[in-house]
N, C-alpha and C. Protein backbone atom coordinates (compact mmCIF):
# COMPACT_ATOMS: atom_id res chain seq x y z
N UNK A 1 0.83 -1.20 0.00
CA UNK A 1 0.00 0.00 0.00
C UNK A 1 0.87 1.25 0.00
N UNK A 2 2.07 1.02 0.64
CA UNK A 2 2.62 2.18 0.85
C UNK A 2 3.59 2.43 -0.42
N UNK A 3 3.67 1.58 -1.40
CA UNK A 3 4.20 2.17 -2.27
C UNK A 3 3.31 2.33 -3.62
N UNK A 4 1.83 2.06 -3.46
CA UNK A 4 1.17 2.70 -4.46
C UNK A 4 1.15 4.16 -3.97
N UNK A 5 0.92 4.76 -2.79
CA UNK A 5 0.65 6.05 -2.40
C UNK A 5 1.94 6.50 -3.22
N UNK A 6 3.25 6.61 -3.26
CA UNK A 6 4.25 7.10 -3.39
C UNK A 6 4.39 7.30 -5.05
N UNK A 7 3.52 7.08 -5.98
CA UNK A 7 3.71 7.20 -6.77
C UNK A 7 3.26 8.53 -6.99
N UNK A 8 3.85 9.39 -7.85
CA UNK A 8 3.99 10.72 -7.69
C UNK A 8 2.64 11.12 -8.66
N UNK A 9 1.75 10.75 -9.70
CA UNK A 9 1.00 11.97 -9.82
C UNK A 9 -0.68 10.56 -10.37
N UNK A 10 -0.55 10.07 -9.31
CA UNK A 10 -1.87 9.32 -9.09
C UNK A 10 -3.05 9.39 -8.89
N UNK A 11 -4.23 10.00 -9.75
CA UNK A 11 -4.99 10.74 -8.89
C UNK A 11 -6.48 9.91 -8.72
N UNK A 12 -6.15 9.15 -9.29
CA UNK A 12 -7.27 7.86 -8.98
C UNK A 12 -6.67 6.34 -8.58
N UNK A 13 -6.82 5.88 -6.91
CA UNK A 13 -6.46 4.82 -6.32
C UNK A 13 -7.93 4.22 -6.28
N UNK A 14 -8.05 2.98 -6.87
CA UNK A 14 -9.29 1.88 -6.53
C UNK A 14 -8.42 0.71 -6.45
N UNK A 15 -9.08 0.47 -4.81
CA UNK A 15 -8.62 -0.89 -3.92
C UNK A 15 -10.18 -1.09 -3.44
N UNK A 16 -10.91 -1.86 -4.61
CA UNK A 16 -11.94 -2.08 -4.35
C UNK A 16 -11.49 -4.17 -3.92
N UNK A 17 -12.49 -4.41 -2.76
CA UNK A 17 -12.79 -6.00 -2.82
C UNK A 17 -11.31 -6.46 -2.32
N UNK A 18 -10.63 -5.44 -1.66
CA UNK A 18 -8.84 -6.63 -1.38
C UNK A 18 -9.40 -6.44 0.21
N UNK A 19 -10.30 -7.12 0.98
CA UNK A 19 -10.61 -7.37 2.58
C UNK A 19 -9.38 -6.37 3.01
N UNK A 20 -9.78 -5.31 2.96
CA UNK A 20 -8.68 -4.01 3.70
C UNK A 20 -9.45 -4.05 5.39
N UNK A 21 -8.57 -4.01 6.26
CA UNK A 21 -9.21 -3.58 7.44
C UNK A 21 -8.69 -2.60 8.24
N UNK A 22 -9.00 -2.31 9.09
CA UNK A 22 -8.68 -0.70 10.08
C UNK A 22 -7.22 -0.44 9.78
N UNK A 23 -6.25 -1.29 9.77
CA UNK A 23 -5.14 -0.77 9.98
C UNK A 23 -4.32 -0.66 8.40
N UNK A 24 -4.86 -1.43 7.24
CA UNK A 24 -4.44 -1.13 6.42
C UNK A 24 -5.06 0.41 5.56
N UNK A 25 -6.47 0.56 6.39
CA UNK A 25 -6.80 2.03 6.03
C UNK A 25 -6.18 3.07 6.94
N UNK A 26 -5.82 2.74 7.78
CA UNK A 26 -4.68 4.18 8.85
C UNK A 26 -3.87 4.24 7.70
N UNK A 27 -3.05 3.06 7.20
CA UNK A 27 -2.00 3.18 6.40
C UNK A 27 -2.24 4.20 4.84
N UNK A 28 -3.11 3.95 4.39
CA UNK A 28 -3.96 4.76 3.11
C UNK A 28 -3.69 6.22 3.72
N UNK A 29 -4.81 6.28 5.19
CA UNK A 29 -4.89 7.77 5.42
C UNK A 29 -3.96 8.62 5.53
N UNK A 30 -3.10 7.61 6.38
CA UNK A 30 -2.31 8.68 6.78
C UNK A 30 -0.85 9.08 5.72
N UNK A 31 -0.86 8.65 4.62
CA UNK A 31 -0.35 8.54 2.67
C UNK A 31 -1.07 9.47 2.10
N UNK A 32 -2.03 10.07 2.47
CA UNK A 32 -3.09 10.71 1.45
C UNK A 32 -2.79 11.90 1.26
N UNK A 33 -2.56 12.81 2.33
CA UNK A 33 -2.62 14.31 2.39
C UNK A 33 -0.95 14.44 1.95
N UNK A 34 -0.33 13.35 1.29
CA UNK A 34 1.23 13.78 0.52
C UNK A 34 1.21 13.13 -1.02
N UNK A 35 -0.41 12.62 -0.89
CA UNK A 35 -0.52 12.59 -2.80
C UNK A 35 -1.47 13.71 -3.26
N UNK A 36 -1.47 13.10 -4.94
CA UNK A 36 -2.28 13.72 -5.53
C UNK A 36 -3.69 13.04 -5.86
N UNK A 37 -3.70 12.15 -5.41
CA UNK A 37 -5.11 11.40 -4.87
C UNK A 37 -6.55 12.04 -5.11
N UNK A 38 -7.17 12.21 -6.16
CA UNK A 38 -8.60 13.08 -6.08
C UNK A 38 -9.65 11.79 -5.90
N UNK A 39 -9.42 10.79 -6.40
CA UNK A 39 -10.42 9.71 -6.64
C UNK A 39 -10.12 8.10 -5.73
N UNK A 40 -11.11 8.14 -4.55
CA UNK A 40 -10.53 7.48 -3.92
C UNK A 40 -11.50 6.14 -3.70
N UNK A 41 -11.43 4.77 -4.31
CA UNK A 41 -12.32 3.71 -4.13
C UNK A 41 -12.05 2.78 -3.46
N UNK A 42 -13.02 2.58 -2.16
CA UNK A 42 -12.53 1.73 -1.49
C UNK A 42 -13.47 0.35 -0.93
N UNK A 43 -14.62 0.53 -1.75
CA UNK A 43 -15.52 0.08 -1.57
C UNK A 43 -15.27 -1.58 -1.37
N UNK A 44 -16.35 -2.60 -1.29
CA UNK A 44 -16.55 -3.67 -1.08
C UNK A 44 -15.20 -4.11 0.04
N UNK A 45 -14.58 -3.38 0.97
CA UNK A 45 -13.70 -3.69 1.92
C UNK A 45 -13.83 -3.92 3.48
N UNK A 46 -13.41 -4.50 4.22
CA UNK A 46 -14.56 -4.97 6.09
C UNK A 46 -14.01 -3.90 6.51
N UNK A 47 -13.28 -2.38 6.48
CA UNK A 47 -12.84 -1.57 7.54
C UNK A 47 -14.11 -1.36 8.79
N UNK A 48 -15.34 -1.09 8.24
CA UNK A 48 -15.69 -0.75 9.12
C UNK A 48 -15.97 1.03 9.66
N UNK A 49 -16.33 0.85 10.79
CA UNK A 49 -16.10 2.27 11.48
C UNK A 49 -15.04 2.90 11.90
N UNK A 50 -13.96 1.75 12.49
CA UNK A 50 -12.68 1.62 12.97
C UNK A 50 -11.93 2.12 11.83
N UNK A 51 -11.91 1.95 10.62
CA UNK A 51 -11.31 2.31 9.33
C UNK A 51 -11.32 3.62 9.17
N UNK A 52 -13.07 3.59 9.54
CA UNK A 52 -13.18 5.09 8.54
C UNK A 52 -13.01 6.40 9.64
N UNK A 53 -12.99 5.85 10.75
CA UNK A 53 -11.97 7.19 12.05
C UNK A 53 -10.77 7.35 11.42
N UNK A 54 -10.21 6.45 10.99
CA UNK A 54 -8.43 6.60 10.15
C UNK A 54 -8.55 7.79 9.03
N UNK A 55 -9.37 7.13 8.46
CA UNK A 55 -9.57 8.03 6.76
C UNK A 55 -10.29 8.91 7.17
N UNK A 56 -11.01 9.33 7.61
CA UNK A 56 -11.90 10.42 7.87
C UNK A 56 -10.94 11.76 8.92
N UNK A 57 -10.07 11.00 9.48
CA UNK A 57 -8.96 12.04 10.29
C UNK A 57 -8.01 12.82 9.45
N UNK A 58 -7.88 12.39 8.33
CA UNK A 58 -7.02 12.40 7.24
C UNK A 58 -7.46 13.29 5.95
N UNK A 59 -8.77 12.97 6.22
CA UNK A 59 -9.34 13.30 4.59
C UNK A 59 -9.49 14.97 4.20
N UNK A 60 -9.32 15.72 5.25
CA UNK A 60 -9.79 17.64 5.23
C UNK A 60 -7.94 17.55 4.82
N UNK A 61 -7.24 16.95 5.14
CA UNK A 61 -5.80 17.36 4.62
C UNK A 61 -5.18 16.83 3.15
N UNK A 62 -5.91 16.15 2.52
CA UNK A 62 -6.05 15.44 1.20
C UNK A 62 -6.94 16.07 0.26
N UNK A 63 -6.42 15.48 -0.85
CA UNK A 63 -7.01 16.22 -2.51
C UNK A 63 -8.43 15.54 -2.59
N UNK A 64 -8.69 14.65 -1.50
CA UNK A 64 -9.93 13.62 -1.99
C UNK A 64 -11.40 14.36 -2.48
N UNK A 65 -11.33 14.08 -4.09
CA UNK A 65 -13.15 15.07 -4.17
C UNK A 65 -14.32 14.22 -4.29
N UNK A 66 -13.53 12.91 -4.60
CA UNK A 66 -14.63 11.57 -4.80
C UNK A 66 -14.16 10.36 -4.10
N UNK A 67 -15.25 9.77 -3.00
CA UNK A 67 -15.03 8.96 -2.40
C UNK A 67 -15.83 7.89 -2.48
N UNK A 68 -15.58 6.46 -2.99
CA UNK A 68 -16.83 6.00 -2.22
C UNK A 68 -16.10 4.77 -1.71
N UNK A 69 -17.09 4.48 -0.41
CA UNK A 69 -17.41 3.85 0.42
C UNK A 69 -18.28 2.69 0.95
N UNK A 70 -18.76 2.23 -0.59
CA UNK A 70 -20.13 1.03 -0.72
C UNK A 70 -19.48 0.03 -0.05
N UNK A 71 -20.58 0.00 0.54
CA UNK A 71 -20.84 -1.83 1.25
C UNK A 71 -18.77 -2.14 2.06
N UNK A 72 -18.60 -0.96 2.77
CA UNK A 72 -17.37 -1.17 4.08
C UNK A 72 -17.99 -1.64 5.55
N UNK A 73 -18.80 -1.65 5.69
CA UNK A 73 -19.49 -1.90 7.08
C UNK A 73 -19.86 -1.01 7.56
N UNK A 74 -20.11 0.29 6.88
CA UNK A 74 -20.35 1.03 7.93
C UNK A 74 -21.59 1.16 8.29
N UNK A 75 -21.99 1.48 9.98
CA UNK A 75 -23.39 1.49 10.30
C UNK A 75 -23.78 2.81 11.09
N UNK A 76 -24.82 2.96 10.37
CA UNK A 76 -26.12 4.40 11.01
C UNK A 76 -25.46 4.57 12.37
N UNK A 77 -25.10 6.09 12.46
CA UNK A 77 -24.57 6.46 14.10
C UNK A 77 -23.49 6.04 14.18
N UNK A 78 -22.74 5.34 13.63
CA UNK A 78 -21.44 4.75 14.10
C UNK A 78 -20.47 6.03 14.39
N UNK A 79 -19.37 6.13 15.08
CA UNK A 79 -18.33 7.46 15.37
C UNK A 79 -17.13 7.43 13.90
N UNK A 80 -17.48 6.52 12.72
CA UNK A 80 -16.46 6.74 11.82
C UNK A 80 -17.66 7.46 10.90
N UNK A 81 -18.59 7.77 11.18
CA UNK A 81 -19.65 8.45 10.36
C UNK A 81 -19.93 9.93 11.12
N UNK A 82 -19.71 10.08 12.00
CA UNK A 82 -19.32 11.08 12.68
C UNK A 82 -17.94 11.90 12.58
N UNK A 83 -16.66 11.05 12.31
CA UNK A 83 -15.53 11.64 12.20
C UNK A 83 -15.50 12.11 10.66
N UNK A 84 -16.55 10.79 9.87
CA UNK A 84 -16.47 11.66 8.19
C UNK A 84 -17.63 12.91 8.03
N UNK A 85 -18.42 13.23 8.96
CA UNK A 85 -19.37 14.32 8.75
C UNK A 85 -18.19 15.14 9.21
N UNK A 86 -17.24 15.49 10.12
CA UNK A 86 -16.21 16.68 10.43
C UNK A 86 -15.57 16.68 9.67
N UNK A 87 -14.99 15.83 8.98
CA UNK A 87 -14.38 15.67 7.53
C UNK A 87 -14.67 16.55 6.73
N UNK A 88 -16.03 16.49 6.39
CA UNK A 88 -16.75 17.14 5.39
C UNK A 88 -17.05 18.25 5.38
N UNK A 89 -17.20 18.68 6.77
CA UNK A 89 -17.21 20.11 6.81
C UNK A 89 -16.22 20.88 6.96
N UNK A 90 -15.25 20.37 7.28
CA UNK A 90 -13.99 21.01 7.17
C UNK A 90 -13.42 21.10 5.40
N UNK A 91 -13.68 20.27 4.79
CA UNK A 91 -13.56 20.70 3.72
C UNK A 91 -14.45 19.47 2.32
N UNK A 92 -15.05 20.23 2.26
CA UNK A 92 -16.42 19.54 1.20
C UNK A 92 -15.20 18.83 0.18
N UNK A 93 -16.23 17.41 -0.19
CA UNK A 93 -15.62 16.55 -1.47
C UNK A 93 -17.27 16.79 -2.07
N UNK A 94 -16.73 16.35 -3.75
CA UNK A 94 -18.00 16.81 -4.56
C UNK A 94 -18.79 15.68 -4.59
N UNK A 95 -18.36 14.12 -3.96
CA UNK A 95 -18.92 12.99 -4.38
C UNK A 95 -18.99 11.85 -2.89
N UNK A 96 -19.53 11.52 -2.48
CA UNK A 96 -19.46 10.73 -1.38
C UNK A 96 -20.52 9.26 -1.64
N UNK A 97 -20.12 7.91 -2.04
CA UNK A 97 -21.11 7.06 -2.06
C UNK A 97 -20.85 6.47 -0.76
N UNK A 98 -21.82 5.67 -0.23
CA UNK A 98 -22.13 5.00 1.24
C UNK A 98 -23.04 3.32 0.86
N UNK A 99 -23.44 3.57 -0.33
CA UNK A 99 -24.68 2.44 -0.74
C UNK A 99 -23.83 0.85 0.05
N UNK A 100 -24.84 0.23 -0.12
CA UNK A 100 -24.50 -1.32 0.40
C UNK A 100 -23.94 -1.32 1.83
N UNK A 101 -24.05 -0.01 2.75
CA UNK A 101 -23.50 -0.60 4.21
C UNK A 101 -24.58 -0.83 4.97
N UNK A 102 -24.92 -0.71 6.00
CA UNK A 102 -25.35 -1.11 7.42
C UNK A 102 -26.00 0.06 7.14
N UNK A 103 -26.78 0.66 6.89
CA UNK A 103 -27.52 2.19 6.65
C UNK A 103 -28.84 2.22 5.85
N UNK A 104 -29.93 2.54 6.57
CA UNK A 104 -31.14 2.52 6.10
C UNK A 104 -31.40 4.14 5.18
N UNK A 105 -32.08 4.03 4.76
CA UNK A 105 -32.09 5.06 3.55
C UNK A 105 -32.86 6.38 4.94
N UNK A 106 -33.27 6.07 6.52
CA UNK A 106 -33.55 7.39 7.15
C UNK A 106 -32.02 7.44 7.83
N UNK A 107 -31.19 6.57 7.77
CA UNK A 107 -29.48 6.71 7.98
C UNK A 107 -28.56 7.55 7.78
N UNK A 108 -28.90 7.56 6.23
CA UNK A 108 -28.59 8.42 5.27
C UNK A 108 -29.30 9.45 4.86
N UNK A 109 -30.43 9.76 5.17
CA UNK A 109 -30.96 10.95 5.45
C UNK A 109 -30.69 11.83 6.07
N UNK A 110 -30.33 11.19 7.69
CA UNK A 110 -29.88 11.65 9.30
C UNK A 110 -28.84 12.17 8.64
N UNK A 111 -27.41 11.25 8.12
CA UNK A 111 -26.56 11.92 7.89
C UNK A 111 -26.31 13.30 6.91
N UNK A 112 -27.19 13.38 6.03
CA UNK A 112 -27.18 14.68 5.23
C UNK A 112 -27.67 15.74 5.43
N UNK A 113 -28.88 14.99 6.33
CA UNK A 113 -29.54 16.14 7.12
C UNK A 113 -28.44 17.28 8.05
N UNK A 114 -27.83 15.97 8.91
CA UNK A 114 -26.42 16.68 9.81
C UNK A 114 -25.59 17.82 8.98
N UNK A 115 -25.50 16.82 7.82
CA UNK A 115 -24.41 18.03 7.08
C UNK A 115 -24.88 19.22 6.36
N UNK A 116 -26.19 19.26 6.50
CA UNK A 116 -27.20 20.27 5.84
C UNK A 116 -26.89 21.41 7.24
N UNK A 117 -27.10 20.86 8.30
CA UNK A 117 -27.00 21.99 9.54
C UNK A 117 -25.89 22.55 9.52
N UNK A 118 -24.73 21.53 9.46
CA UNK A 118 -23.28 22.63 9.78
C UNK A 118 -22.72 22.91 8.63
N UNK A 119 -23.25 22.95 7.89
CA UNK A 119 -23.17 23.83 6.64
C UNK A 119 -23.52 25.36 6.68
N UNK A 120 -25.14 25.20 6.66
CA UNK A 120 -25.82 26.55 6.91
C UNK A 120 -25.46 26.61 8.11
N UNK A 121 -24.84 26.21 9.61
CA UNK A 121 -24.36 26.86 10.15
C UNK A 121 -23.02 27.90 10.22
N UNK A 122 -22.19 27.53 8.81
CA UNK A 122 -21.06 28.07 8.73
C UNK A 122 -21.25 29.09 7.46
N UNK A 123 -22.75 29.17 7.59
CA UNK A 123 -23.04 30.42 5.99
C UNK A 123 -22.38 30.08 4.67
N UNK A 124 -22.45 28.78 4.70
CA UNK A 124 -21.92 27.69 3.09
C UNK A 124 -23.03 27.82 2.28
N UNK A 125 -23.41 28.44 1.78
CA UNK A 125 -24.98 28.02 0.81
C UNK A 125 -23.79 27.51 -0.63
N UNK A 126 -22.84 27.64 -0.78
CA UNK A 126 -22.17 26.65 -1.84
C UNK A 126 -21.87 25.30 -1.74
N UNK A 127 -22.53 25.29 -1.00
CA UNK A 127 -22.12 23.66 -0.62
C UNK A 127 -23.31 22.71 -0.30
N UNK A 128 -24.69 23.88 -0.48
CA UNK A 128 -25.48 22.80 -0.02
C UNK A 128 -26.15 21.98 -1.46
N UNK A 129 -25.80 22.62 -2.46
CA UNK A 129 -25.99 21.81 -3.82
C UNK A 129 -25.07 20.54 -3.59
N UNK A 130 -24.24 20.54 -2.88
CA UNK A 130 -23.64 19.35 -3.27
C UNK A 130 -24.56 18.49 -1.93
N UNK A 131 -24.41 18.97 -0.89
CA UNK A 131 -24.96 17.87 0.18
C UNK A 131 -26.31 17.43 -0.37
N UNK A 132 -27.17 18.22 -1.19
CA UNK A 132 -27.93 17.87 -1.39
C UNK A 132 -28.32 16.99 -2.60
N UNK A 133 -27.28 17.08 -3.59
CA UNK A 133 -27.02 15.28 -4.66
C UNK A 133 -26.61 14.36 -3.56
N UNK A 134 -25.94 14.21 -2.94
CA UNK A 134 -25.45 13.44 -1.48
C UNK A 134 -26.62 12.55 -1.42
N UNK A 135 -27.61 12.83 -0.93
CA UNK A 135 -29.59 12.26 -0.85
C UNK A 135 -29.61 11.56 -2.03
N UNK A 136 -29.08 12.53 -3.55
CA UNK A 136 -30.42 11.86 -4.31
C UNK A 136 -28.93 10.85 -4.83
N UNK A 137 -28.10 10.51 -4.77
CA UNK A 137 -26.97 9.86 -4.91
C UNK A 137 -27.00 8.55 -4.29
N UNK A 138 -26.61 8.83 -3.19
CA UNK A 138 -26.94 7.61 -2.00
C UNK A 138 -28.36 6.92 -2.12
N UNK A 139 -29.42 7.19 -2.45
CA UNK A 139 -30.67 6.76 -2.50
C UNK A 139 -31.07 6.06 -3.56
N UNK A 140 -30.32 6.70 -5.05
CA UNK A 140 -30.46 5.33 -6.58
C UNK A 140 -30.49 3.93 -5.98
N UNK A 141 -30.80 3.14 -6.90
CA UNK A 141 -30.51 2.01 -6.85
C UNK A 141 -29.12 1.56 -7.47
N UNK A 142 -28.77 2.29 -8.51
CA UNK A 142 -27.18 2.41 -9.14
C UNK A 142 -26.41 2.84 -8.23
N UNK A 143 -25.20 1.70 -8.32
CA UNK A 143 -24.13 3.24 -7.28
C UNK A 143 -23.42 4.27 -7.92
N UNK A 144 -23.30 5.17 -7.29
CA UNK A 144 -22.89 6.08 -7.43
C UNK A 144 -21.24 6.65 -8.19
């Protein structure tokens, strides 16, 4: 892992389906904010919540504008869904998928809803076009 990061002008990494878990995503995260990384797939992998505290600590210091995240484990309320809503507001990505985890479509509501508040709490009205494909994104039946 650590020597795909090192490749100097990479801007799309997909490590989709290689059973990545918490500690091989610390390893990703904490690689990220010294690439050029815009496109980041990590989907069909067990991290979990535990994972996505790694990547989500990481991600406001990285190029990341597209992420997705299908079917990692993550579940409604979990604190790695919490560390990626501070993520996000610290600095918006244009693309976020979540489909196939542990998350009911009022999950993913909750969560956009959240990011709808500290948004307009920080007088972002540029940003709420994006939180708001976020909904109709996450909710297709296609992923994203």
């Amino acid at each position: 892992i650590e020597q795909m990061l090192e490749l100097p002008m990479i801007e799309q990494l997909v490590v989709r389906c290689c059973n990545l878990g918490p500690e091989e995503i610390r390893t990703i995260a904490e690689g990220l904010p010294f690439t050029s990384v815009k496109s980041l797939n990590l989907a069909g992998n067990t991290f979990g919540s535990e994972g996505l505290v790694h990547l989500a600590s990481k991600l406001s210091e990285s190029m990341v504008v597209d992420l997705d995240l299908s079917g990692v484990g993550i579940e409604g309320g979990c604190e790695g869904l919490s560390q990626l809503t501070k993520a996000w507001v610290e600095r918006p990505f244009s693309k976020l998928c979540l489909k196939h985890n542990a998350m009911t479509q009022e999950g993913i509501l909750n969560f956009v809803t959240t990011l709808r508040t500290l948004i307009l709490a920080k007088d972002d009205c540029s940003s709420l076009t994006v939180v708001d494909s976020l909904w109709e994104e996450n909710v297709q039946t296609s992923c994203c």
